[in-house]
N, C-alpha and C. Protein backbone atom coordinates (compact mmCIF):
# COMPACT_ATOMS: atom_id res chain seq x y z
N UNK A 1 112.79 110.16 115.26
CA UNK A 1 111.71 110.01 114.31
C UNK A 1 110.42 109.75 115.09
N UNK A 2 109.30 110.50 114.60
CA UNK A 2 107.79 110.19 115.42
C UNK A 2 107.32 109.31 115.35
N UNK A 3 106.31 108.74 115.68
CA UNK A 3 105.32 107.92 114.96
C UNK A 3 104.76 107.65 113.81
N UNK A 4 104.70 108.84 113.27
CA UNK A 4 103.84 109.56 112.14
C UNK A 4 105.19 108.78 110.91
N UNK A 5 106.12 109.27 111.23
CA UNK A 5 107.46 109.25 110.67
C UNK A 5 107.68 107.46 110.01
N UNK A 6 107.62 107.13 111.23
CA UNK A 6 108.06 105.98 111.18
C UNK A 6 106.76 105.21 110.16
N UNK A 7 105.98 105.40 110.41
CA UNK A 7 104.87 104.83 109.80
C UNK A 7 104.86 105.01 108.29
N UNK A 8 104.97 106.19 107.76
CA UNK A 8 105.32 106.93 106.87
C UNK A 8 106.33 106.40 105.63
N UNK A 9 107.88 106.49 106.81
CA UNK A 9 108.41 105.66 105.81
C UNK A 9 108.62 104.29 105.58
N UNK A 10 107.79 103.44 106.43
CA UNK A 10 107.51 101.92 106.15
C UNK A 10 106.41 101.43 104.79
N UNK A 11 105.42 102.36 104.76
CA UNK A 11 104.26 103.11 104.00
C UNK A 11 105.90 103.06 102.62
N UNK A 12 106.20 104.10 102.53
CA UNK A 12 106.94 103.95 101.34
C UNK A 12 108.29 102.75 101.10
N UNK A 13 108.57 102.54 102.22
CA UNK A 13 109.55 100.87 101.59
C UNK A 13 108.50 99.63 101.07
N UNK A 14 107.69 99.54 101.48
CA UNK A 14 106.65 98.72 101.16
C UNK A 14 106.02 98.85 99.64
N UNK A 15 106.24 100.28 99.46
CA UNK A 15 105.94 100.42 98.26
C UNK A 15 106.42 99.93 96.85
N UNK A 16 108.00 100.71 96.91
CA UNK A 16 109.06 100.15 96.36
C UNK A 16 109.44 98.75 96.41
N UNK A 17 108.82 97.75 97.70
CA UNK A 17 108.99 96.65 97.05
C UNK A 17 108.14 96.24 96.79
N UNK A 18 107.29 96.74 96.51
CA UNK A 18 105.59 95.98 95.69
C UNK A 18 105.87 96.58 94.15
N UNK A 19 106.96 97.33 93.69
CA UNK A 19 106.93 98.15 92.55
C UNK A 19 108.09 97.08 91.93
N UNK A 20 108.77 96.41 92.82
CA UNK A 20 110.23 95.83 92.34
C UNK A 20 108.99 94.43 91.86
N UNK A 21 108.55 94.09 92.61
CA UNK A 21 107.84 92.58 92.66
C UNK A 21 107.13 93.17 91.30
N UNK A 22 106.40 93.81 91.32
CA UNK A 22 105.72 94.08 89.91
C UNK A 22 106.55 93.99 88.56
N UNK A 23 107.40 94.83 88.80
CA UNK A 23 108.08 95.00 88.00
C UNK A 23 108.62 93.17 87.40
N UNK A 24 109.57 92.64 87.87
CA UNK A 24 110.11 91.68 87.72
C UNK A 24 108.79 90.37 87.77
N UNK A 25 108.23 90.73 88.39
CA UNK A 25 107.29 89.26 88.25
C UNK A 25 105.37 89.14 87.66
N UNK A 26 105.38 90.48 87.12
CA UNK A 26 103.92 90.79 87.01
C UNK A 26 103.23 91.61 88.02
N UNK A 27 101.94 91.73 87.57
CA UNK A 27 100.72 92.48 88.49
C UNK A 27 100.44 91.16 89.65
N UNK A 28 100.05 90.10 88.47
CA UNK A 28 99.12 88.97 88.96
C UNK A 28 100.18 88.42 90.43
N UNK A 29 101.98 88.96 90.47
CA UNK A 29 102.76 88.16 91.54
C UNK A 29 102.91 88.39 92.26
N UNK A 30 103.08 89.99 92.44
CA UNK A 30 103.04 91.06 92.77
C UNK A 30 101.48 90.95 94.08
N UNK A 31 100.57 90.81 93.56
CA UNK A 31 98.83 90.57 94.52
C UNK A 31 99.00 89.56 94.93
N UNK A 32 99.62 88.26 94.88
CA UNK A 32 99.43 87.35 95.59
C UNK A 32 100.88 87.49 97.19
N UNK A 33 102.08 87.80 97.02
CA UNK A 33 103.13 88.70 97.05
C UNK A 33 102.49 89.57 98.48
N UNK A 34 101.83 90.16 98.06
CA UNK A 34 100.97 91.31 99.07
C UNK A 34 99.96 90.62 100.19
N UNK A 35 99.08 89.79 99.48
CA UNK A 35 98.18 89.09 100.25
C UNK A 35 98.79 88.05 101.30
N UNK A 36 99.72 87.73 100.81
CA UNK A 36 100.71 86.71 101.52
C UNK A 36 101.92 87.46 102.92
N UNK A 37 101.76 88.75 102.32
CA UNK A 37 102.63 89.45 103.14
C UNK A 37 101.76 90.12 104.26
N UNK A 38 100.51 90.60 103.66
CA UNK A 38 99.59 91.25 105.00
C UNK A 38 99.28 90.09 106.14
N UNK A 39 98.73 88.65 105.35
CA UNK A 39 98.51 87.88 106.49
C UNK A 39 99.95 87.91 107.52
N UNK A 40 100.65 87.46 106.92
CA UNK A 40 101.89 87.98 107.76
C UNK A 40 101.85 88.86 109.00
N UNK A 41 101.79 90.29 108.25
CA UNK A 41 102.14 91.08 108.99
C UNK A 41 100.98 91.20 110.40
N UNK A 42 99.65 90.60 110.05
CA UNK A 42 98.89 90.87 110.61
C UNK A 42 98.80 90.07 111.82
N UNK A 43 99.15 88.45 111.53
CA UNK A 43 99.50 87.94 112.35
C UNK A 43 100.41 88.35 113.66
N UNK A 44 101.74 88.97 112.94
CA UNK A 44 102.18 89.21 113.94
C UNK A 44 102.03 90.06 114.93
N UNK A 45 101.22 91.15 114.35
CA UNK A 45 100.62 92.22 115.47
C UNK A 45 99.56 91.99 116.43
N UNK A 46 98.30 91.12 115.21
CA UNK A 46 97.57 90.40 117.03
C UNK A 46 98.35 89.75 117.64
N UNK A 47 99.31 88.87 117.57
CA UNK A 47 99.90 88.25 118.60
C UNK A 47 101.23 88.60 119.44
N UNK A 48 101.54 89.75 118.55
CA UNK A 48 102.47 90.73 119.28
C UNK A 48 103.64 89.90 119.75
N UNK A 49 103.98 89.10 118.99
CA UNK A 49 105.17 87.92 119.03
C UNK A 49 106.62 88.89 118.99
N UNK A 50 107.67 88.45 119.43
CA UNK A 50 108.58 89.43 119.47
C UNK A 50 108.79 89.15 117.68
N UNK A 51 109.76 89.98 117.09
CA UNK A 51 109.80 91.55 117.43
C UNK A 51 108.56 92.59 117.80
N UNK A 52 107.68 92.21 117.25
CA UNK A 52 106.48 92.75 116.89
C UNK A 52 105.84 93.55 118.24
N UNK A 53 106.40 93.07 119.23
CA UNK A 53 105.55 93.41 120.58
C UNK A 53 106.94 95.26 120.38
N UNK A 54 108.01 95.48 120.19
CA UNK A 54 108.87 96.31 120.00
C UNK A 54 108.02 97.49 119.33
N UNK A 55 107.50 99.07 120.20
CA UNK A 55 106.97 99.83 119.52
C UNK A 55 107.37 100.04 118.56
N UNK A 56 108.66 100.13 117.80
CA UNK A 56 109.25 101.16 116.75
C UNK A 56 108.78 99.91 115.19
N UNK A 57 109.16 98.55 115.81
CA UNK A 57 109.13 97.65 114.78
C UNK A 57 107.64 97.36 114.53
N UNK A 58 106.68 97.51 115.30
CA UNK A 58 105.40 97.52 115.42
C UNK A 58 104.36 98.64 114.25
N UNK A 59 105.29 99.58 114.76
CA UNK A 59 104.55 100.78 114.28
C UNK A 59 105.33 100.04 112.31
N UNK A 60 106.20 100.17 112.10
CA UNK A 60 106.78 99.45 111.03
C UNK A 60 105.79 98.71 110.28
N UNK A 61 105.81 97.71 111.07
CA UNK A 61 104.25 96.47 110.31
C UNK A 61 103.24 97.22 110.19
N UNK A 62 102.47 97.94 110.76
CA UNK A 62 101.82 98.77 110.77
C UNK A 62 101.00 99.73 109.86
N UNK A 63 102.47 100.06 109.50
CA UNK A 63 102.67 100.84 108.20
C UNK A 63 102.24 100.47 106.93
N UNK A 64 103.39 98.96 107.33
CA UNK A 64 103.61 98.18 106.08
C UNK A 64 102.25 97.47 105.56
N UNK A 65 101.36 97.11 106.64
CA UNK A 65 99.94 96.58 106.85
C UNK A 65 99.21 97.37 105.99
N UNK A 66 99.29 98.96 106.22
CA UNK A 66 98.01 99.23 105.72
C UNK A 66 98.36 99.97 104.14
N UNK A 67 99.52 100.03 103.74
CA UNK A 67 99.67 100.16 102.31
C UNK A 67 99.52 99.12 101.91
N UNK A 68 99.54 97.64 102.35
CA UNK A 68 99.63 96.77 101.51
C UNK A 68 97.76 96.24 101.42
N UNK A 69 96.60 96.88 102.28
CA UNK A 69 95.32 97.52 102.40
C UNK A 69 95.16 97.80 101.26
N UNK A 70 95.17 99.06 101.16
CA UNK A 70 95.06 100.40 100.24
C UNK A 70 95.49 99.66 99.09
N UNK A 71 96.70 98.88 98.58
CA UNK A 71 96.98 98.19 97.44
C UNK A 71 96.73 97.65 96.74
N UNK A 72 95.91 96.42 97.83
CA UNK A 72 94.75 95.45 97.42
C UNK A 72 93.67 95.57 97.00
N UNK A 73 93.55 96.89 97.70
CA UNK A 73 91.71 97.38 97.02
C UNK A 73 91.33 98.05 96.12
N UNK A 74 92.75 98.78 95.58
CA UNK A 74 93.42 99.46 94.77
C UNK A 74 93.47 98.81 93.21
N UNK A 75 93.77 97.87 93.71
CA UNK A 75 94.04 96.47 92.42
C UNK A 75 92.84 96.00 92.03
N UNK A 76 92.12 95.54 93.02
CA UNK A 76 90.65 94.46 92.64
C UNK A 76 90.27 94.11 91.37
N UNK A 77 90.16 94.95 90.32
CA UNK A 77 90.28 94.81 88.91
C UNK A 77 91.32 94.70 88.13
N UNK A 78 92.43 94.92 88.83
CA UNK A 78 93.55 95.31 87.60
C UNK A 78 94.01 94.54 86.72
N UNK A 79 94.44 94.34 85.53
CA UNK A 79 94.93 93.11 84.66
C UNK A 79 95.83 92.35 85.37
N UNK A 80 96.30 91.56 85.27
CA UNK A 80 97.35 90.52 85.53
C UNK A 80 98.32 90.10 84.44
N UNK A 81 98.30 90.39 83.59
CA UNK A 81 99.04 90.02 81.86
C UNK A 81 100.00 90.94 82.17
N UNK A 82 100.54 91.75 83.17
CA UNK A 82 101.41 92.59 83.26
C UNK A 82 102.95 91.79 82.89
């Protein structure tokens, strides 16, 4: 699997579980859920802490980082009464 690949399908597991979290717990649990998960992820890539320093698992966060981006900014208005 490439780069591209890998990125790709982290990009879509990330998805599906932002769709499960929605689903079961709201919009409003779902955004906090996300925000809580990017600091995360983000952390671990500046500091490149193991696993994170691991290209394949890297590129992973990565992924997972910037759909959960795109999600957030995506949302900014969205109801929460979900």
């Amino acid at each position: 699997m490439n780069s591209a690949e890998v990125v790709h399908a982290s990009e879509r597991q990330e998805a599906d579980r932002i769709a499960f979290v929605e689903q079961a717990h709201g919009t409003a649990h779902a955004r906090v859920f996300a925000e809580q998960t990017l600091r995360l992820y983000r952390r671990a890539v500046v500091q490149r802490a193991a696993p994170a320093g691991e290209k394949t698992f890297r590129l992973r966060l990565l992924g997972s980082y910037c759909y959960l981006k795109r999600y957030l900014a995506g949302n900014c208005g969205s109801d929460s009464s979900r």
